[in-house]
Protein backbone atom coordinates (compact mmCIF):
# COMPACT_ATOMS: atom_id res chain seq x y z
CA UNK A 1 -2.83 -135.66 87.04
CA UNK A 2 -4.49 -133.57 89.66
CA UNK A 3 -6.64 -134.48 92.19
CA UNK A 4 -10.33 -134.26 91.65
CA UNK A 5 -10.58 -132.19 94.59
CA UNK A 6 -8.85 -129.30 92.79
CA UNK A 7 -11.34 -129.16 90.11
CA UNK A 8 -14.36 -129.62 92.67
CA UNK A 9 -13.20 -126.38 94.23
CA UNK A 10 -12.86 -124.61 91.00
CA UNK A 11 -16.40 -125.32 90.09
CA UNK A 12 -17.65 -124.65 92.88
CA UNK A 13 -15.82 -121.31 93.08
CA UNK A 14 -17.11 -120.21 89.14
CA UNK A 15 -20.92 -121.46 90.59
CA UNK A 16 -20.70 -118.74 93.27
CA UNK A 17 -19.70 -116.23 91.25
CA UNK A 18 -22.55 -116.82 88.56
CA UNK A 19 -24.66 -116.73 91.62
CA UNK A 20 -24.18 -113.57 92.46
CA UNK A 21 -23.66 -112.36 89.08
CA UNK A 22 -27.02 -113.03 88.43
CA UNK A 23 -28.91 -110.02 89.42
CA UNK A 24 -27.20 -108.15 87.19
CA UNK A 25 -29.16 -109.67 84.19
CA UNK A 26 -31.94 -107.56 86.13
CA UNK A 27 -30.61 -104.18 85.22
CA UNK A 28 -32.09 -103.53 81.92
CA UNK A 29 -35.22 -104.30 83.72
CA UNK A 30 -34.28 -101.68 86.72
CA UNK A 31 -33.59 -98.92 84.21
CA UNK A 32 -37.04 -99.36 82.35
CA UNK A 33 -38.24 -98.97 85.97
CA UNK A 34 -36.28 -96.47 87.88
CA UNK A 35 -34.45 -94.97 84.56
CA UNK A 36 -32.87 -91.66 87.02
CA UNK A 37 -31.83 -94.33 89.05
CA UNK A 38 -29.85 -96.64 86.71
CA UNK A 39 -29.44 -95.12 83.51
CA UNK A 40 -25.70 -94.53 84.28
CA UNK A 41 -24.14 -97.67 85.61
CA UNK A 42 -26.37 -99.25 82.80
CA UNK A 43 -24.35 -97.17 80.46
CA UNK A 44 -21.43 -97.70 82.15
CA UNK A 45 -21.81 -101.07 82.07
CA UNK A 46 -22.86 -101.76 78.75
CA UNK A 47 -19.38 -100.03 77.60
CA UNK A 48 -17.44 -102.33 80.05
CA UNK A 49 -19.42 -105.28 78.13
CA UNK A 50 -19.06 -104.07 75.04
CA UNK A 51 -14.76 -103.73 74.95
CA UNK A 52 -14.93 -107.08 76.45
CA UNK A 53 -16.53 -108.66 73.43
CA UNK A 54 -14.15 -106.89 71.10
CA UNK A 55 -11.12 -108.71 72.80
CA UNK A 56 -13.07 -112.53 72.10
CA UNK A 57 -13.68 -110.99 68.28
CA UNK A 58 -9.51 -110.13 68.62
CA UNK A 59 -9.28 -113.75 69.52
CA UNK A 60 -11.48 -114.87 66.96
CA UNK A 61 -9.84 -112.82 64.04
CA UNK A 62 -6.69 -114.47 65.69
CA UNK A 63 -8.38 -118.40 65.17
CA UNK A 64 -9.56 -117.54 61.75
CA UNK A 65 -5.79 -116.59 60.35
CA UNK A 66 -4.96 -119.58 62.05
CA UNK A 67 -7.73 -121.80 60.63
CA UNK A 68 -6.77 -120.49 56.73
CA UNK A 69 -2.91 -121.33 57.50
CA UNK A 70 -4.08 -124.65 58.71
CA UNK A 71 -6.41 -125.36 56.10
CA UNK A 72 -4.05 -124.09 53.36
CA UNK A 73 -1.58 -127.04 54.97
CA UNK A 74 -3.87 -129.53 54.80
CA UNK A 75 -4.40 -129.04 51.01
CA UNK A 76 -0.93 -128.50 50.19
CA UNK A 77 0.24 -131.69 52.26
CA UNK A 78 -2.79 -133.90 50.80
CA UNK A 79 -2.93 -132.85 47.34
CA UNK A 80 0.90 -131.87 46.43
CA UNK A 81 2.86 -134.17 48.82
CA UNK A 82 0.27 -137.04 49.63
CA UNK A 83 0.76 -136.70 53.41
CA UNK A 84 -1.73 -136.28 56.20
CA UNK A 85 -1.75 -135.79 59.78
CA UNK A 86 -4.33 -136.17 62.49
CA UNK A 87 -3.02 -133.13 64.31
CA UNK A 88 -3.43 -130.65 61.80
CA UNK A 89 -6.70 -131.96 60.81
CA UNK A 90 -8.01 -131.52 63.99
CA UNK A 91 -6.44 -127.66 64.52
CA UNK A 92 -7.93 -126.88 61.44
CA UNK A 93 -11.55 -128.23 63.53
CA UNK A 94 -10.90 -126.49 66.84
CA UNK A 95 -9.71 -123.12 64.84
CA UNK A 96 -13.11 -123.37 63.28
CA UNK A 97 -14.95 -123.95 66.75
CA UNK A 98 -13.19 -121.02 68.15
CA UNK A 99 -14.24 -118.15 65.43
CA UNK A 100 -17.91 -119.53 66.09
CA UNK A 101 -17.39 -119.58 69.50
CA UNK A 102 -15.90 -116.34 70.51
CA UNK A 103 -16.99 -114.71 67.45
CA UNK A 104 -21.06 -115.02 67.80
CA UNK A 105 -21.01 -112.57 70.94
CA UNK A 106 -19.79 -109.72 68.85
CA UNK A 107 -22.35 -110.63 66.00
CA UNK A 108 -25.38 -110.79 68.04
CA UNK A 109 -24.21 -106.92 69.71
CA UNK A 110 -23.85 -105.87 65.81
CA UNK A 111 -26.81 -106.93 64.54
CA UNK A 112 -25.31 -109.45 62.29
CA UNK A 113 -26.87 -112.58 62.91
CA UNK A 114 -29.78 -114.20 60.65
CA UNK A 115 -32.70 -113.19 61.83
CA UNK A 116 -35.91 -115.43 60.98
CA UNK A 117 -38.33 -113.09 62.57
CA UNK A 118 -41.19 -111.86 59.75
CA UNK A 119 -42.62 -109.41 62.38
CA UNK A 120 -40.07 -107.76 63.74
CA UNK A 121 -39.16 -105.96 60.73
CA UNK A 122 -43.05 -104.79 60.47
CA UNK A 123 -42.72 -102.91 64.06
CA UNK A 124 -41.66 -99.61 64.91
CA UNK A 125 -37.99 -98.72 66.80
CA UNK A 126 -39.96 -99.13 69.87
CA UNK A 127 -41.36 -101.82 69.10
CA UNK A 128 -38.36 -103.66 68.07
CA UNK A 129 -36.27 -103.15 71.36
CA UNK A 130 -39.55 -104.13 72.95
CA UNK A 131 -38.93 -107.51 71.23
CA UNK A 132 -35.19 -107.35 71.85
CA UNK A 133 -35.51 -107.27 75.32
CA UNK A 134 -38.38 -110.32 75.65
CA UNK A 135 -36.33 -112.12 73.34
CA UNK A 136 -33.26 -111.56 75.56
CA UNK A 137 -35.14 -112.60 78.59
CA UNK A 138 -37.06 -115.45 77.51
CA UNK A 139 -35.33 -117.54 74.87
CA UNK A 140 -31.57 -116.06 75.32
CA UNK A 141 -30.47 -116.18 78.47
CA UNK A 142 -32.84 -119.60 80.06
CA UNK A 143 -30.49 -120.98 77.02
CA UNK A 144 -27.15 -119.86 77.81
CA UNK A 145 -28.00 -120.80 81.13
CA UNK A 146 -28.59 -124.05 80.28
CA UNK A 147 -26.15 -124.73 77.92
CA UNK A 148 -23.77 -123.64 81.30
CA UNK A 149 -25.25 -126.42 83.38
CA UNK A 150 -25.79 -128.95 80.98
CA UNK A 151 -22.05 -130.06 80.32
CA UNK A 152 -20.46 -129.42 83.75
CA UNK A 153 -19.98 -132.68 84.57
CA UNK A 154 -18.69 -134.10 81.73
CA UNK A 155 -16.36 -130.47 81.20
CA UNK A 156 -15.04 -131.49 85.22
CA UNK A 157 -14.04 -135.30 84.18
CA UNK A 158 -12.82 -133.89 80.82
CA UNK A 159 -10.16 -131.58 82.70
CA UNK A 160 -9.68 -134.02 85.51
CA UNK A 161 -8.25 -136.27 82.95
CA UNK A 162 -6.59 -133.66 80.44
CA UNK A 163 -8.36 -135.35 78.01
CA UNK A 164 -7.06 -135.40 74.81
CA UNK A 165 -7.41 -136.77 71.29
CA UNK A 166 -8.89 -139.97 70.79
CA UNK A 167 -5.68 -140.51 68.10
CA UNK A 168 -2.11 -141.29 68.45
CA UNK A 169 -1.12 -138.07 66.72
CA UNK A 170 -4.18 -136.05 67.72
CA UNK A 171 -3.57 -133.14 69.26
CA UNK A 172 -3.92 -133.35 73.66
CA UNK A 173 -6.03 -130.54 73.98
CA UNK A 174 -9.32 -131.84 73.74
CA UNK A 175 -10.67 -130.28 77.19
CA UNK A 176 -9.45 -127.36 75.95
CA UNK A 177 -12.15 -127.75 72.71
CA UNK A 178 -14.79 -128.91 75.33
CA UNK A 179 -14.11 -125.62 77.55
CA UNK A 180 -15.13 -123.44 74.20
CA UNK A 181 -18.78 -124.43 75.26
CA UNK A 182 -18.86 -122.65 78.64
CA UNK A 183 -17.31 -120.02 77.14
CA UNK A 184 -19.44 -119.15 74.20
CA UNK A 185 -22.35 -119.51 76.81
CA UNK A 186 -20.85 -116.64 79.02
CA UNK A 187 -20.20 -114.42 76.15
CA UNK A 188 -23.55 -114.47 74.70
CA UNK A 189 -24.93 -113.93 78.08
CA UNK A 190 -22.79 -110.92 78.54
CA UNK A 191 -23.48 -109.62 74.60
CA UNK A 192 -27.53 -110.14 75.53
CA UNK A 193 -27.08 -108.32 78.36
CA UNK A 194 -25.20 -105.45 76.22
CA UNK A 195 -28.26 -105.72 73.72
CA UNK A 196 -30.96 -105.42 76.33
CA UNK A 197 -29.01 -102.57 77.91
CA UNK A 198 -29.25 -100.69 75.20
CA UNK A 199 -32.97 -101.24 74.53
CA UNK A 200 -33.46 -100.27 77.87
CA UNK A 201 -31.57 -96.67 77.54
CA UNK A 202 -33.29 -96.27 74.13
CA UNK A 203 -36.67 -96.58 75.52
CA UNK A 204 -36.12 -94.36 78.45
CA UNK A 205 -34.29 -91.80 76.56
CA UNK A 206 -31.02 -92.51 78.24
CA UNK A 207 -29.73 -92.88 74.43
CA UNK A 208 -30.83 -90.77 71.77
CA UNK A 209 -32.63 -92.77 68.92
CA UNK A 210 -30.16 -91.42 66.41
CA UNK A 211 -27.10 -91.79 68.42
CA UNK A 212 -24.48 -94.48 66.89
CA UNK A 213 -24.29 -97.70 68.68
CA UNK A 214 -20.73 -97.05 68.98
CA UNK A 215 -19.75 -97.31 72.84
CA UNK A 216 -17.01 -94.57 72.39
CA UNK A 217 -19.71 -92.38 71.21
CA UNK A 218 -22.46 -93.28 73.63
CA UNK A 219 -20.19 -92.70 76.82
CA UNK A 220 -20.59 -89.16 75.96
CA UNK A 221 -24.11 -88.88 76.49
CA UNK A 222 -23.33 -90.33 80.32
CA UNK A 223 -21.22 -87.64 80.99
């Protein structure tokens, strides 16, 4: 077991770097303002953003194989040889919590989640990156924020102890499961940040309104 002075240091080390990682959630703001000015690291940017969501949809295409293999052996153990085991119960849980986890960023940049909004719809393309970026700002970000802060504590304990299953053949990577939290938090930030970059370069004309949303394709327009 390590000493709780290791994981202090750690957290306080990842605070810092969210501190000054903050002003960057300004940008899409400083391009609506000064669009000359920022129009090309927001570009830039929202490529580098954009590749790093693909790899946490890699790793959640990777989760979801693993969650149908696991499931399939749960069924086939239950059903055709009347066994069952903790462990493989709970991989086929954690493989679940990681496709929503790492997979949500990349859905949100795609346009592919829900959407309960009955106005948006009635808007113009203006209008609806106008509501993309106060939806970023007010409700996305104060919540991934949150969600950051919220379970710090009990994340810091949880690794402190490499706390594992609460079962004798559970699986010991519990604080692994916890750490999923933190992480879908950061990846949302970063895809809202990719979504209200965007907006931003559409409204200013740093993207044409035509042009594919494909990052590959955009980077062109930078050059």
């Amino acid at each position: 077991m390590l000493e709780p002075e290791v994981f202090l240091r750690i957290g306080a080390f990842l605070n810092w770097i969210g501190f000054f990682l903050v002003p960057i959630l300004l940008l899409p703001l400083l391009t609506l303002t000064f669009p000359r000015l920022f129009s090309e690291p927001a570009r830039r940017l929202r490529n580098y953003l954009d590749r790093s969501i693909r790899w946490a949809l890699n790793a959640a295409i990777f989760f979801a194989i693993a969650l149908v293999m696991a499931q399939l052996a749960v069924v086939i153990a239950s059903y055709a040889f009347a066994l069952s085991w903790t462990w493989l119960s709970e991989a086929v849980i954690y493989a679940f919590a990681a496709v929503f986890m790492l997979g949500s960023a990349s859905a949100l940049t795609n346009d592919a989640h829900v959407r309960v909004d009955i106005l948006r719809p009635k808007f113009g393309e203006r209008g609806r990156y106008w509501i993309e970026l106060g939806g970023t700002y007010l409700f996305l970000f104060p919540i991934m924020i949150r969600l950051i802060t919220l379970g710090e504590q009990g994340l810091s304990r949880s690794w402190l102890l490499f706390e594992g299953s609460r079962e004798s053949d559970g699986l010991p990577i519990l604080f692994l499961f916890k750490t999923l939290v933190p992480v879908f938090a950061v990846l949302m930030i970063a895809a809202g940040l990719a979504v209200a970059l965007r907006a931003a370069l559409k409204l200013t004309g740093g993207l044409p309104a035509d042009a594919q949303d494909d990052p590959e394709t955009e980077s062109h327009y930078g050059a």
